[in-house]
N, C-alpha and C. Protein backbone atom coordinates (compact mmCIF):
# COMPACT_ATOMS: atom_id res chain seq x y z
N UNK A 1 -71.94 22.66 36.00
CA UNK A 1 -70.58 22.17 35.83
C UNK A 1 -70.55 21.11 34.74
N UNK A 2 -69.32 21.28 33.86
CA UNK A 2 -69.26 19.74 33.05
C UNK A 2 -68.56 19.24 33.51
N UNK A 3 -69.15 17.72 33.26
CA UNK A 3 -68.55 16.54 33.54
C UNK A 3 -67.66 15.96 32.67
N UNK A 4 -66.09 16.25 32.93
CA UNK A 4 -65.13 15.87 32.11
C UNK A 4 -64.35 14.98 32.81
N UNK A 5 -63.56 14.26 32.35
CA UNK A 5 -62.66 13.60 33.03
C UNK A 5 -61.13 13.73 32.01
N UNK A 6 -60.06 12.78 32.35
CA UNK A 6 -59.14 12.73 31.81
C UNK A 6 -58.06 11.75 32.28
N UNK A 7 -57.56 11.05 31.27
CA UNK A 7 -56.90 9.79 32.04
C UNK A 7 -55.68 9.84 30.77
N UNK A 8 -54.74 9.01 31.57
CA UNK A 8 -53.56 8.84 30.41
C UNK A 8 -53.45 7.05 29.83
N UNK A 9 -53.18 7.11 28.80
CA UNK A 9 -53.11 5.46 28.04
C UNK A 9 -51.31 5.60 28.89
N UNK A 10 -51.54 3.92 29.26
CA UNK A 10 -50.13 3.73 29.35
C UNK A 10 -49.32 3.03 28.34
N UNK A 11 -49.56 3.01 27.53
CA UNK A 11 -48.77 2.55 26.58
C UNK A 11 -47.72 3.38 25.98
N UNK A 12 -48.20 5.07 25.99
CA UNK A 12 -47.62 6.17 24.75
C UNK A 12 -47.85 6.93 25.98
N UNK A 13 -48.30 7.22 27.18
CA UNK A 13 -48.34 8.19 27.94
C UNK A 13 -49.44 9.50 27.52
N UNK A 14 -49.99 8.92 26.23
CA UNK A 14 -50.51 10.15 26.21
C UNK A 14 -51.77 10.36 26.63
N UNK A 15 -51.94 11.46 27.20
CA UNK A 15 -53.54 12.16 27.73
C UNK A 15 -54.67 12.13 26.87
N UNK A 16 -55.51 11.75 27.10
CA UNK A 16 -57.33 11.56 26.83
C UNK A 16 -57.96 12.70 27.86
N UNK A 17 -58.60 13.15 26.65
CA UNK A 17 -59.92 13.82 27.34
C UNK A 17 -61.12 13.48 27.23
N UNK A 18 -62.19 13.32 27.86
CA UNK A 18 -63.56 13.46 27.58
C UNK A 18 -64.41 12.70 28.58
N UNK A 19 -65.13 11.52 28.43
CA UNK A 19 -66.10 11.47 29.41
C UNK A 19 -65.49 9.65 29.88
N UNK A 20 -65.66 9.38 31.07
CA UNK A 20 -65.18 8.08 31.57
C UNK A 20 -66.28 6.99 31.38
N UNK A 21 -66.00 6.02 30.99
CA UNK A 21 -66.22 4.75 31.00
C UNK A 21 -65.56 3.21 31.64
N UNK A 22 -66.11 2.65 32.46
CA UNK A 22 -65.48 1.69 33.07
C UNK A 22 -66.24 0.05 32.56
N UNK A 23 -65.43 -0.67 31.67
CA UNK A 23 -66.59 -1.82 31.48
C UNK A 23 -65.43 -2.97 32.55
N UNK A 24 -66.07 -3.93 33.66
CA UNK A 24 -65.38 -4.84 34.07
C UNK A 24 -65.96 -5.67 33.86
N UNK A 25 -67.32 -6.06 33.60
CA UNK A 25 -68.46 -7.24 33.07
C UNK A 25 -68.03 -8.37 31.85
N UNK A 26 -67.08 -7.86 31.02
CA UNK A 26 -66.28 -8.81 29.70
C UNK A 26 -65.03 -8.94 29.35
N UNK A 27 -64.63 -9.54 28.55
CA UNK A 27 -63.23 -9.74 28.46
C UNK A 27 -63.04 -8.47 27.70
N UNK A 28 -63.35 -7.77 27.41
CA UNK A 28 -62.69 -6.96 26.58
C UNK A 28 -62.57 -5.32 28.09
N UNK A 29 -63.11 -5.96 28.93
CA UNK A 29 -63.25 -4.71 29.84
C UNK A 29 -62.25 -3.89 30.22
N UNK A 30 -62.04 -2.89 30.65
CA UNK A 30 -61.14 -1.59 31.30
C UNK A 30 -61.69 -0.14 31.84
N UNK A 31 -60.80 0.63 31.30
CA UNK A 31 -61.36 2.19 31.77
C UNK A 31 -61.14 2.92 30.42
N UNK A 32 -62.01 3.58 29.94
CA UNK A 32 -61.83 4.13 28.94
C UNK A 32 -62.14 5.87 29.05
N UNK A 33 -61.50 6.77 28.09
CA UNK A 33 -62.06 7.70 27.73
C UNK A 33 -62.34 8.00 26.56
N UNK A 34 -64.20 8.61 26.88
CA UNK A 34 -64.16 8.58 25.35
C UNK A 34 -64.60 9.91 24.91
N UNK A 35 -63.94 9.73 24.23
CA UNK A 35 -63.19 11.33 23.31
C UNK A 35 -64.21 11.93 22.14
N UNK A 36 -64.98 12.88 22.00
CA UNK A 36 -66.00 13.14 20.99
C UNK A 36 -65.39 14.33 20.28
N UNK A 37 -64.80 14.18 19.13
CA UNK A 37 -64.20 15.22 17.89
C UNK A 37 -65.57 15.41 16.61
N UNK A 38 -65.77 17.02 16.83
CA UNK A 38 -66.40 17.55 15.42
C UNK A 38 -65.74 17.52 14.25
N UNK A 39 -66.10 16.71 13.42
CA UNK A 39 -65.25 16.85 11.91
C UNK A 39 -65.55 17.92 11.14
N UNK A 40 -64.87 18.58 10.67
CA UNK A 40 -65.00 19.27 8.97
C UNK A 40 -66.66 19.20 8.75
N UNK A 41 -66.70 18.52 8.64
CA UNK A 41 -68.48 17.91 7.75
C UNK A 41 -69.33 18.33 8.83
N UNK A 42 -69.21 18.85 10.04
CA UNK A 42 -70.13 19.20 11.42
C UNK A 42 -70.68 17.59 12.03
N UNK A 43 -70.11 16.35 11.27
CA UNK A 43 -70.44 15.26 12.17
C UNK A 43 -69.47 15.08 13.14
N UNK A 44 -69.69 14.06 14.55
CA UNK A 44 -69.18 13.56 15.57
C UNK A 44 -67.95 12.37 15.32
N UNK A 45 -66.93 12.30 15.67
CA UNK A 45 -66.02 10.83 15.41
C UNK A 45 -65.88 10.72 17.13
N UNK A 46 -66.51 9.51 17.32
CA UNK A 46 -66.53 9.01 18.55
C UNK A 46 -65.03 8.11 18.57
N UNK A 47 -64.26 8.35 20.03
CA UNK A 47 -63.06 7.58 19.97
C UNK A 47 -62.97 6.84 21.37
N UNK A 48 -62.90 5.39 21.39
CA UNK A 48 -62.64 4.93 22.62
C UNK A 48 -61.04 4.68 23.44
N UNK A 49 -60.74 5.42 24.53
CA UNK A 49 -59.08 5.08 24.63
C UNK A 49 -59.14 4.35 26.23
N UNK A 50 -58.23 3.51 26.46
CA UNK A 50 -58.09 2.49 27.09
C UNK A 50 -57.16 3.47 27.93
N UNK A 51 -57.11 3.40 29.08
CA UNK A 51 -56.71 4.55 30.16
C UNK A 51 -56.21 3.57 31.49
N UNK A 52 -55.06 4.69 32.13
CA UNK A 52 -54.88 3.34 33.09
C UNK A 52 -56.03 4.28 33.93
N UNK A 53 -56.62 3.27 35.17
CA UNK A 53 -57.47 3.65 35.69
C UNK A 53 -57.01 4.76 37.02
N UNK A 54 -55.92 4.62 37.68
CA UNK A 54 -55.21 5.55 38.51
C UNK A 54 -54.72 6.67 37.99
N UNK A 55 -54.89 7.22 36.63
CA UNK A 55 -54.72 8.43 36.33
C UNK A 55 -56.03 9.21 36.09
N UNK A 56 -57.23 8.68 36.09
CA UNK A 56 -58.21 9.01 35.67
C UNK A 56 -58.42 10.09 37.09
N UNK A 57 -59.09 11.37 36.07
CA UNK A 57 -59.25 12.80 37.32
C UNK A 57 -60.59 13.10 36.90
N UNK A 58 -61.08 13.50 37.50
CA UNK A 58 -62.66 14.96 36.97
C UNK A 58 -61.96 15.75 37.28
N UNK A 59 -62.76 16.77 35.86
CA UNK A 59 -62.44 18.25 36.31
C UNK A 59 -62.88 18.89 36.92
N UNK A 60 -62.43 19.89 37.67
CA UNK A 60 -62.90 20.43 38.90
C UNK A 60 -64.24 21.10 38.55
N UNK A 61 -64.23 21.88 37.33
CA UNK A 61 -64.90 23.15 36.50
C UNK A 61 -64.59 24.43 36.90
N UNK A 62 -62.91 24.88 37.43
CA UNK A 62 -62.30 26.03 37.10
C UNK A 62 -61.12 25.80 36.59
N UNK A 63 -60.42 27.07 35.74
CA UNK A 63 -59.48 27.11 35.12
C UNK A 63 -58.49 27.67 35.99
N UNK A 64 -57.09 27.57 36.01
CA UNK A 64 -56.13 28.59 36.59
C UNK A 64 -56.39 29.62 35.59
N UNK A 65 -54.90 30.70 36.48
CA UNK A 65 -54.81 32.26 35.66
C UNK A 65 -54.08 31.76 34.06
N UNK A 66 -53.67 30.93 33.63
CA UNK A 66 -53.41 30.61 32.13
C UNK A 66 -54.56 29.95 31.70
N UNK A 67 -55.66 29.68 31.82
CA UNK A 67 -56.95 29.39 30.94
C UNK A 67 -57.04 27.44 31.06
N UNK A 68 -55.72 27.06 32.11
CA UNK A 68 -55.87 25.70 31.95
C UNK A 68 -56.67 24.87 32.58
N UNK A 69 -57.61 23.88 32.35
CA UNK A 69 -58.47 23.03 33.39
C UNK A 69 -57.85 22.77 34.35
N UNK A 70 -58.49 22.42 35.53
CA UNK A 70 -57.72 22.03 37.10
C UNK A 70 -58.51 20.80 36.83
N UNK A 71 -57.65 19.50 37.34
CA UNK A 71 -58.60 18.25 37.27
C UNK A 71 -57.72 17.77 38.43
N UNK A 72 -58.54 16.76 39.19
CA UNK A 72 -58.16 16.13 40.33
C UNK A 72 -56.96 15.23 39.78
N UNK A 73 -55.81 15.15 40.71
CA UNK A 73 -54.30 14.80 40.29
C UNK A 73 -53.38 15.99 40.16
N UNK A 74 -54.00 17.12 39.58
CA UNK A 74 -53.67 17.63 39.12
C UNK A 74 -52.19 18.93 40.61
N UNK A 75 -51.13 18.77 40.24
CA UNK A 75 -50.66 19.77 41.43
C UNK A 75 -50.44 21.26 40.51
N UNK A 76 -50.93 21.69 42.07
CA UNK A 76 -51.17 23.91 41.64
C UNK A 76 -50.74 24.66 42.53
N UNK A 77 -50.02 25.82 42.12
CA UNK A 77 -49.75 26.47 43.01
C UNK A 77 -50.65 27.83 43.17
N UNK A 78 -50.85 28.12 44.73
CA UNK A 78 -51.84 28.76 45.05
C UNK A 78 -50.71 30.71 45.86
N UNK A 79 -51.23 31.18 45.62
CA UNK A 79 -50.81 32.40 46.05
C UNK A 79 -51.59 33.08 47.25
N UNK A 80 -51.39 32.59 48.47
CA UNK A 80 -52.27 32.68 49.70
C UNK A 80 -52.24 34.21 50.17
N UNK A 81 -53.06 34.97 50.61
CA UNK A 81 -52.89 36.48 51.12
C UNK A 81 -54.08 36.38 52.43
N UNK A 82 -53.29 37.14 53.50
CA UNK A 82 -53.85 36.81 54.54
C UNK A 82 -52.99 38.36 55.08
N UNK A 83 -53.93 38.54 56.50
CA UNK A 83 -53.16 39.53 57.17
C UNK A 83 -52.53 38.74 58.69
N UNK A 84 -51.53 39.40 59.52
CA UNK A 84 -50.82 38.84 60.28
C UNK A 84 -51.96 38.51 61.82
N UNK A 85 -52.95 39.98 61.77
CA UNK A 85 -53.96 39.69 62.57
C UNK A 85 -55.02 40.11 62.18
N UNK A 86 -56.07 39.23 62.12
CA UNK A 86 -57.36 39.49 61.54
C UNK A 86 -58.00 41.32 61.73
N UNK A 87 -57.74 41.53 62.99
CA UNK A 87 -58.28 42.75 62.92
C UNK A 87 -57.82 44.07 63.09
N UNK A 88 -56.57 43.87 62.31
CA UNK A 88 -55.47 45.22 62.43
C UNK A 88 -55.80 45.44 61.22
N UNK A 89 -56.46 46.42 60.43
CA UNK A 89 -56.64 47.26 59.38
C UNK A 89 -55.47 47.10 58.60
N UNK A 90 -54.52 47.85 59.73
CA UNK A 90 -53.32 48.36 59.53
C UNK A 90 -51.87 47.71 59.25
N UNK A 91 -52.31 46.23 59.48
CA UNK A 91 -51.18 45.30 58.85
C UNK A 91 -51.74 45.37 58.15
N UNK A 92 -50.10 45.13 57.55
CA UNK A 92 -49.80 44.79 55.47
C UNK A 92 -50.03 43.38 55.70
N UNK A 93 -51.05 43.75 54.30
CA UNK A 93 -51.29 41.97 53.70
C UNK A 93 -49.90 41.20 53.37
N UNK A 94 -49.89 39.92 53.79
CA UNK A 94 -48.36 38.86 53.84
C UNK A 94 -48.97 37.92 52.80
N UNK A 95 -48.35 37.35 51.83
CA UNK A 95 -48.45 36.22 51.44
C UNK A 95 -47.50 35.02 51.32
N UNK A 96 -48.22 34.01 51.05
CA UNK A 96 -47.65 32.72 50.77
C UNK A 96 -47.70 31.98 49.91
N UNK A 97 -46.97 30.83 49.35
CA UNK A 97 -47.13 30.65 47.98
C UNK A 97 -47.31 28.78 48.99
N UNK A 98 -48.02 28.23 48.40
CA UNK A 98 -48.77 27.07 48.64
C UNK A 98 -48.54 26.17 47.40
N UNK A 99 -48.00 24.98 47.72
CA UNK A 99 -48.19 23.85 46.56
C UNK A 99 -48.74 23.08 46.95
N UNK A 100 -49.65 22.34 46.03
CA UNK A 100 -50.26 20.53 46.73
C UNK A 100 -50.92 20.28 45.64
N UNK A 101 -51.72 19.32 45.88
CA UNK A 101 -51.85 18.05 44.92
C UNK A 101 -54.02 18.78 45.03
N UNK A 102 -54.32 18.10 44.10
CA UNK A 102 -56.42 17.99 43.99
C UNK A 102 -56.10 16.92 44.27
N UNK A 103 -57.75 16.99 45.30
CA UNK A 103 -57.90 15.69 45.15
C UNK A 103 -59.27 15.63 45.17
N UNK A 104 -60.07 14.28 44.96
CA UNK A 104 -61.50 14.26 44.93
C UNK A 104 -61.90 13.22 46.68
N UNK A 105 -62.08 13.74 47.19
CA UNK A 105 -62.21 13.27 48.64
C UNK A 105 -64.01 12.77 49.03
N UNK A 106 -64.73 11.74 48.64
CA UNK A 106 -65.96 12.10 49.45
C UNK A 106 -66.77 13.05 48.39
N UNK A 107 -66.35 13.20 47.34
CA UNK A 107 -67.40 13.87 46.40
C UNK A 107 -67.00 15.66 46.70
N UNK A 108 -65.86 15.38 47.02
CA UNK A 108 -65.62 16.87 47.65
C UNK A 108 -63.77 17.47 46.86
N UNK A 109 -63.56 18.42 46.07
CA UNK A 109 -62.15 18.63 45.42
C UNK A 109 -61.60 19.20 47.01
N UNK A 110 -60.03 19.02 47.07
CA UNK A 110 -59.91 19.38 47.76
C UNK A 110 -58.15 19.76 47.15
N UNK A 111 -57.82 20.92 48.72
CA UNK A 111 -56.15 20.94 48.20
C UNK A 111 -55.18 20.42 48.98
N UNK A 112 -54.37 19.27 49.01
CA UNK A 112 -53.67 18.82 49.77
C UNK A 112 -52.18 19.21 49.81
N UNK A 113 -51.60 19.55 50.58
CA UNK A 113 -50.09 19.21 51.21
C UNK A 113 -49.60 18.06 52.09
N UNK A 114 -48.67 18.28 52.47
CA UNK A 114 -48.43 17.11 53.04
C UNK A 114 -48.78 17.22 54.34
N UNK A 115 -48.62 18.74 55.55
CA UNK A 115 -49.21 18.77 56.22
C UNK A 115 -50.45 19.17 56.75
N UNK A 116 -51.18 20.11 55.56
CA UNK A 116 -52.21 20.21 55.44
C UNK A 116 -53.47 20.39 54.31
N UNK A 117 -54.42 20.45 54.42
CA UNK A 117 -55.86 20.28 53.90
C UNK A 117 -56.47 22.04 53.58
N UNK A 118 -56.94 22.03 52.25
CA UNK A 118 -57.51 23.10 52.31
C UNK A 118 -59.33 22.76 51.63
N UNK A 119 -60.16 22.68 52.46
CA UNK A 119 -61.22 22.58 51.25
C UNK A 119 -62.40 23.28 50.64
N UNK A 120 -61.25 24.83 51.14
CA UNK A 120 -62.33 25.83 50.19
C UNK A 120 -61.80 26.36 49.52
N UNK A 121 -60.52 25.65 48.80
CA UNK A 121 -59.55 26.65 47.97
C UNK A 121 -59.80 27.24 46.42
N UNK A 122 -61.37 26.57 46.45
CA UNK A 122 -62.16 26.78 45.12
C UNK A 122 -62.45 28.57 45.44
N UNK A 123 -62.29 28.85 46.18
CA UNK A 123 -62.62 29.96 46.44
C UNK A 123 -61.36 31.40 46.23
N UNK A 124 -60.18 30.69 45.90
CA UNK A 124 -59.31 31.44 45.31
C UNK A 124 -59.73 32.42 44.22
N UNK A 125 -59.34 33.27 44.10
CA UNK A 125 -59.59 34.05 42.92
C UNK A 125 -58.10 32.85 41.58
N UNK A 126 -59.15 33.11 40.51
CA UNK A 126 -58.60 31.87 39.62
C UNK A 126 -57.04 32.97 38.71
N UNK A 127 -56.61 34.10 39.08
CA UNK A 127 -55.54 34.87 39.18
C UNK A 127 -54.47 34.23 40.20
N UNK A 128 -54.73 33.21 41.02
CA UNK A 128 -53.94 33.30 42.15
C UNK A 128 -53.90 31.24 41.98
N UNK A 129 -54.33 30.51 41.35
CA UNK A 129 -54.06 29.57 41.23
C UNK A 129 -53.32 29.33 39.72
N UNK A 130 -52.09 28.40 39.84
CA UNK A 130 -51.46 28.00 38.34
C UNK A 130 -51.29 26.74 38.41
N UNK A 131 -51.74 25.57 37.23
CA UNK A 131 -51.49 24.09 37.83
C UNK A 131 -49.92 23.89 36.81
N UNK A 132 -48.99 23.50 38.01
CA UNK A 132 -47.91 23.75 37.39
C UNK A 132 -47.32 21.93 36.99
N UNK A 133 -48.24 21.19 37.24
CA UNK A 133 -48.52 19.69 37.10
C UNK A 133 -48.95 18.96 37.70
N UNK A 134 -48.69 17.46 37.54
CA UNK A 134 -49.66 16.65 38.08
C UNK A 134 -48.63 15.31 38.45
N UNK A 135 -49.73 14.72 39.17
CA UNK A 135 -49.05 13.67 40.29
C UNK A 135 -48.42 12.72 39.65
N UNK A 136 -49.11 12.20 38.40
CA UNK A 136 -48.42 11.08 37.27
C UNK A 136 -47.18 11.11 36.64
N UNK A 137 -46.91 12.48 36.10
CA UNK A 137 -45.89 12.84 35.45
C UNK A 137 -44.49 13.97 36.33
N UNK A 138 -45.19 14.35 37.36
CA UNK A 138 -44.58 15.57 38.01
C UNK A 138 -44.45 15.54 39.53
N UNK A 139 -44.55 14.17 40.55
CA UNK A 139 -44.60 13.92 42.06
C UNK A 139 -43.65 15.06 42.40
N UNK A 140 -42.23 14.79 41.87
CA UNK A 140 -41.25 15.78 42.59
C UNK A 140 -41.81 17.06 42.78
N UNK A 141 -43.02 17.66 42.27
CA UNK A 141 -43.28 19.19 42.19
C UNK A 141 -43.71 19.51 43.95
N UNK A 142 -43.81 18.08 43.80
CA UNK A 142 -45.04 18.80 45.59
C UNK A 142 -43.51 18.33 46.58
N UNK A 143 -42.54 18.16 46.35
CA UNK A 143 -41.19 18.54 47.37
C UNK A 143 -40.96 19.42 47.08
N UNK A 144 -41.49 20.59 46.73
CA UNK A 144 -40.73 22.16 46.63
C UNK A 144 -40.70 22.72 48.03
């Protein structure tokens, strides 16, 4: 798995990607991400961005069905298929459409709602998850 993270600057709102850094030891301390771009020339431009620290997510290391990273914060909707009784052949598969929030619990991603917990939803086929946003910019999504 890579270890990515992603946090937003609050100043401009805008999103950082790359690897986390936390200095609290100096005055100059915060949360940073720092961002590594290949130039033209095949060298590295290292970039440090100052992040608020409550937006900061890891990525899970799967993508939804549009190719996008899932990172903790992040809210997705899940396309649940189940049958009505486990061992009737013969029921039709029912589904459900599931929203909630990632979260990183205990070293563990998980999928939350409000009334419940899922924490093997890594196990979705990645066709059946879409992250349709996230908790920073998008709370209202998880009142659907």
């Amino acid at each position: 798995m890579e270890y990515k993270f992603r946090g937003k600057r609050k100043s401009d709102g805008k999103w950082f990607y790359g690897f986390y850094y936390a200095e609290t030891e100096n005055s100059y301390g915060g949360h940073f991400i720092i961002e590594r771009t290949r130039l033209k020339s095949g060298d590295f431009q290292v970039n440090n961005r100052r992040v608020s620290p409550e937006t900061v997510g890891m990525f899970t290391g799967l993508l939804d069905k549009n190719g996008a990273e899932v990172y903790a914060g992040d809210i997705i909707k899940i396309i649940q298929r189940y049958r009505e009784y486990e061992d009737d052949d013969d029921d039709e598969m029912q589904y459900r459409v599931l929203i909630g929030e990632i979260t990183l619990e205990r070293g563990y991603f998980t999928f939350r709602g409000s009334r419940w917990v899922i924490y093997d939803w890594h196990f979705y086929n990645d066709k059946d998850l879409e992250v349709i946003g996230n908790v920073y910019d998008n709370r209202e999504l998880l009142n659907q």
